[in-house]
N, C-alpha and C. Protein backbone atom coordinates (compact mmCIF):
# COMPACT_ATOMS: atom_id res chain seq x y z
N UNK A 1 -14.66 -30.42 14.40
CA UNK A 1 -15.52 -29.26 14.51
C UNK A 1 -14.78 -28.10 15.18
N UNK A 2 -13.90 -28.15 16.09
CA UNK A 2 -12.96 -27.44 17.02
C UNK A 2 -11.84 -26.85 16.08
N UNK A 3 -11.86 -27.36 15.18
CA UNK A 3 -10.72 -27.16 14.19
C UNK A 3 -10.79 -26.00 12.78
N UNK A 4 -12.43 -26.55 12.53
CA UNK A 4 -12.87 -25.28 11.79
C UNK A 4 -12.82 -24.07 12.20
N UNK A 5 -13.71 -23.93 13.55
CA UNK A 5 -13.83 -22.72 14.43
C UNK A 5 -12.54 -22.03 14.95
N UNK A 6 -11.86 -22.79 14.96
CA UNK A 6 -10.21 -22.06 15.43
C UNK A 6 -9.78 -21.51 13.86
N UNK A 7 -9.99 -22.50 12.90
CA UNK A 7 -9.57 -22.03 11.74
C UNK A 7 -10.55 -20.36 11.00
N UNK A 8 -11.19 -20.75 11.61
CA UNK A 8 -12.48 -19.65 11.12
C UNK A 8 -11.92 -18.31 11.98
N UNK A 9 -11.67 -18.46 13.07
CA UNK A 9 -11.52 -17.21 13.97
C UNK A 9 -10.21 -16.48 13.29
N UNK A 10 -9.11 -17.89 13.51
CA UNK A 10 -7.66 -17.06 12.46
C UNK A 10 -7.76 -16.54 11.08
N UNK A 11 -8.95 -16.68 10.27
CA UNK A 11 -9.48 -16.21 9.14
C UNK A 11 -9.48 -14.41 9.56
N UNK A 12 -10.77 -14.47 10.58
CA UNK A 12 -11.01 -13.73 10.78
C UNK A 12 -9.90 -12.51 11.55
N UNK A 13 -9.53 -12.80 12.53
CA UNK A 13 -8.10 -12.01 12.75
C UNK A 13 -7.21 -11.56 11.79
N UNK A 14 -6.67 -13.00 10.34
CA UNK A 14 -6.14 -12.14 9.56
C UNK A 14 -6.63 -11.25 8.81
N UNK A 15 -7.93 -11.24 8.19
CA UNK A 15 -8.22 -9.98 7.23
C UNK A 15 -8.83 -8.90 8.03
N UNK A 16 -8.89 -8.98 9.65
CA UNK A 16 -8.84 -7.62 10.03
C UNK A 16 -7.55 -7.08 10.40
N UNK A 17 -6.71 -8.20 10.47
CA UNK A 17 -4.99 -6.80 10.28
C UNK A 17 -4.69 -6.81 9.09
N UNK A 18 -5.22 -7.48 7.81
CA UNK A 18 -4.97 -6.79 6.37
C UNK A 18 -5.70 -5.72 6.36
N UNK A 19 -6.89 -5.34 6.84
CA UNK A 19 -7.48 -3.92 6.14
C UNK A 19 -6.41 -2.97 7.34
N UNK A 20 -6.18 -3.40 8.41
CA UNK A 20 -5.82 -2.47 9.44
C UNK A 20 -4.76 -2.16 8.73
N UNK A 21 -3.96 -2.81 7.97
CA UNK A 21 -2.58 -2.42 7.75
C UNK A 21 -2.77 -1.95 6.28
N UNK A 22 -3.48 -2.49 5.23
CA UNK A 22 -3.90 -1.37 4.23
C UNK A 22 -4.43 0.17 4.20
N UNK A 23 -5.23 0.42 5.20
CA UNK A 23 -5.70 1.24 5.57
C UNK A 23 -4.31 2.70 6.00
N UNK A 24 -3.77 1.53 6.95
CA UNK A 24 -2.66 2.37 7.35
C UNK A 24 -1.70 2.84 6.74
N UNK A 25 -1.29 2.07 5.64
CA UNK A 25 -0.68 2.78 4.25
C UNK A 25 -1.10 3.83 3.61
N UNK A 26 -2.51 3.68 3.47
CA UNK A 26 -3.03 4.70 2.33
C UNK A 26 -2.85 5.62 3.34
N UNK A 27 -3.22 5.67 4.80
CA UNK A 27 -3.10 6.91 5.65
C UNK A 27 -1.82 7.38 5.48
N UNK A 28 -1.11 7.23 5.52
CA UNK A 28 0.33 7.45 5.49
C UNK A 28 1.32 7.99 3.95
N UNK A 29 0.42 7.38 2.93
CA UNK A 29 0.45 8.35 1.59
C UNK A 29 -0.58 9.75 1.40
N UNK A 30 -1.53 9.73 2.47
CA UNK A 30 -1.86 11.20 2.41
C UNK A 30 -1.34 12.72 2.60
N UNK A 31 -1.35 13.41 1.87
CA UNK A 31 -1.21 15.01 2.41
C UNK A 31 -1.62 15.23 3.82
N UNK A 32 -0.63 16.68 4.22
CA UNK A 32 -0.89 16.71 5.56
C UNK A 32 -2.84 17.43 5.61
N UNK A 33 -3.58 18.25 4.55
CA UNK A 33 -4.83 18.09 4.51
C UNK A 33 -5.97 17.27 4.28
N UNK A 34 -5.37 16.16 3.55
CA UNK A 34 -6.18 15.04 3.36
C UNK A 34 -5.88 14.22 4.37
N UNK A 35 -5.21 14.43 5.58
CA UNK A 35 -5.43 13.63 6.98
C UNK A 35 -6.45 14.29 7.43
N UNK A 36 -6.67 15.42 8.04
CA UNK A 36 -7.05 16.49 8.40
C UNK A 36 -8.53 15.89 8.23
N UNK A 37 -8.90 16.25 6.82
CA UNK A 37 -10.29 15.61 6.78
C UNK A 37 -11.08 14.60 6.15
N UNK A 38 -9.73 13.73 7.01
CA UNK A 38 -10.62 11.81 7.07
C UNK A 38 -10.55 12.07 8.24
N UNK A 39 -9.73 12.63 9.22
CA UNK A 39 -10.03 12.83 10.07
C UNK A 39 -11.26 13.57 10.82
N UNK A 40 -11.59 14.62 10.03
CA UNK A 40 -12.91 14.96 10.63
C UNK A 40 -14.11 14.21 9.67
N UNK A 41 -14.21 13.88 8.44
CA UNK A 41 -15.25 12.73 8.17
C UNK A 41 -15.42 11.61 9.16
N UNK A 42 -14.49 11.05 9.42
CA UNK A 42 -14.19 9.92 10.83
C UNK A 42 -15.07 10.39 12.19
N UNK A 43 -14.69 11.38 12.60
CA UNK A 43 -15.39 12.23 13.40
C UNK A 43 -17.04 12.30 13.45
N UNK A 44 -17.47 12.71 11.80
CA UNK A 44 -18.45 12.95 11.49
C UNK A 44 -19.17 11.84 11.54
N UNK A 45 -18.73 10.56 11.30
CA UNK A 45 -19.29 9.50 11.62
C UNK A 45 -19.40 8.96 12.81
N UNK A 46 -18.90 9.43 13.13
CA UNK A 46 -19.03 8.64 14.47
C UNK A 46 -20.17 9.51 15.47
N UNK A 47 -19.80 10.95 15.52
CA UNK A 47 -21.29 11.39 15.72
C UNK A 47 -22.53 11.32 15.11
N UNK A 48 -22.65 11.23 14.16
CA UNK A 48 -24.01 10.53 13.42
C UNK A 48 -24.51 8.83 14.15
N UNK A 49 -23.61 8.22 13.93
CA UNK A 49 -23.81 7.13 15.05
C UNK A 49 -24.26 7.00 15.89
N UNK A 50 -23.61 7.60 17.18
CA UNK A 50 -23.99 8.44 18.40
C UNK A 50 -25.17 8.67 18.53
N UNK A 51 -25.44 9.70 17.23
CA UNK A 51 -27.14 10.00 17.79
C UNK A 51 -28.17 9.30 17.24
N UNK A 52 -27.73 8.26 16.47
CA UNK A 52 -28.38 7.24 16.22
C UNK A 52 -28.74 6.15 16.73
N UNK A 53 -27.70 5.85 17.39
CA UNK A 53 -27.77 4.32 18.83
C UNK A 53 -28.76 5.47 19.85
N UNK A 54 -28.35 6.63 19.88
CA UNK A 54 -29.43 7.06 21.37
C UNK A 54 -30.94 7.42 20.94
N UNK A 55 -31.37 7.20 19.11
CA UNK A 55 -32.46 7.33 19.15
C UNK A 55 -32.97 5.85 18.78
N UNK A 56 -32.17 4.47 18.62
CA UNK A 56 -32.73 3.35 18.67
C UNK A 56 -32.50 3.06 16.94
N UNK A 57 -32.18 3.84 16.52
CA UNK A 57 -31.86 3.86 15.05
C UNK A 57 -30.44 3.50 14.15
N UNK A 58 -29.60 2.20 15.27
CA UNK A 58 -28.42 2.34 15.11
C UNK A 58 -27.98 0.82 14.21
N UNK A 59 -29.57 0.37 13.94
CA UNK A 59 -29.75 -0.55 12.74
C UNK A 59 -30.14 0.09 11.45
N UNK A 60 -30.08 1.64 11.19
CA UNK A 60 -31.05 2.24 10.18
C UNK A 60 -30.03 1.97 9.34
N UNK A 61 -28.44 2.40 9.61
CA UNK A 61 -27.23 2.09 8.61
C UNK A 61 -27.22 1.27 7.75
């Protein structure tokens, strides 16, 4: 049972440094304006968030 759960967690670790490191490619084939604004979409999300966890609404997503 100890064995799954260890196996399950290293699952999980690896496909969050595959998207981290896919992700980071495509960032890195962008124009210097198409950083610009994923960067402020990124932004934009995250304030929408923000005022969503402070109105209790941060399950509405």
């Amino acid at each position: 049972m100890a064995m799954l759960t260890f196996l399950r967690i290293g699952k999980e670790i690896y496909d969050e440094t595959e998207e981290y490191i896919i992700n980071h490619l495509l960032y890195r084939r962008q124009i210097f304006y198409q950083r610009i604004l994923t960067k402020c979409r990124l932004g934009f999300t995250r304030l929408i968030s923000g005022i969503l966890r402070v109105f209790g609404l941060d399950d509405f997503i």
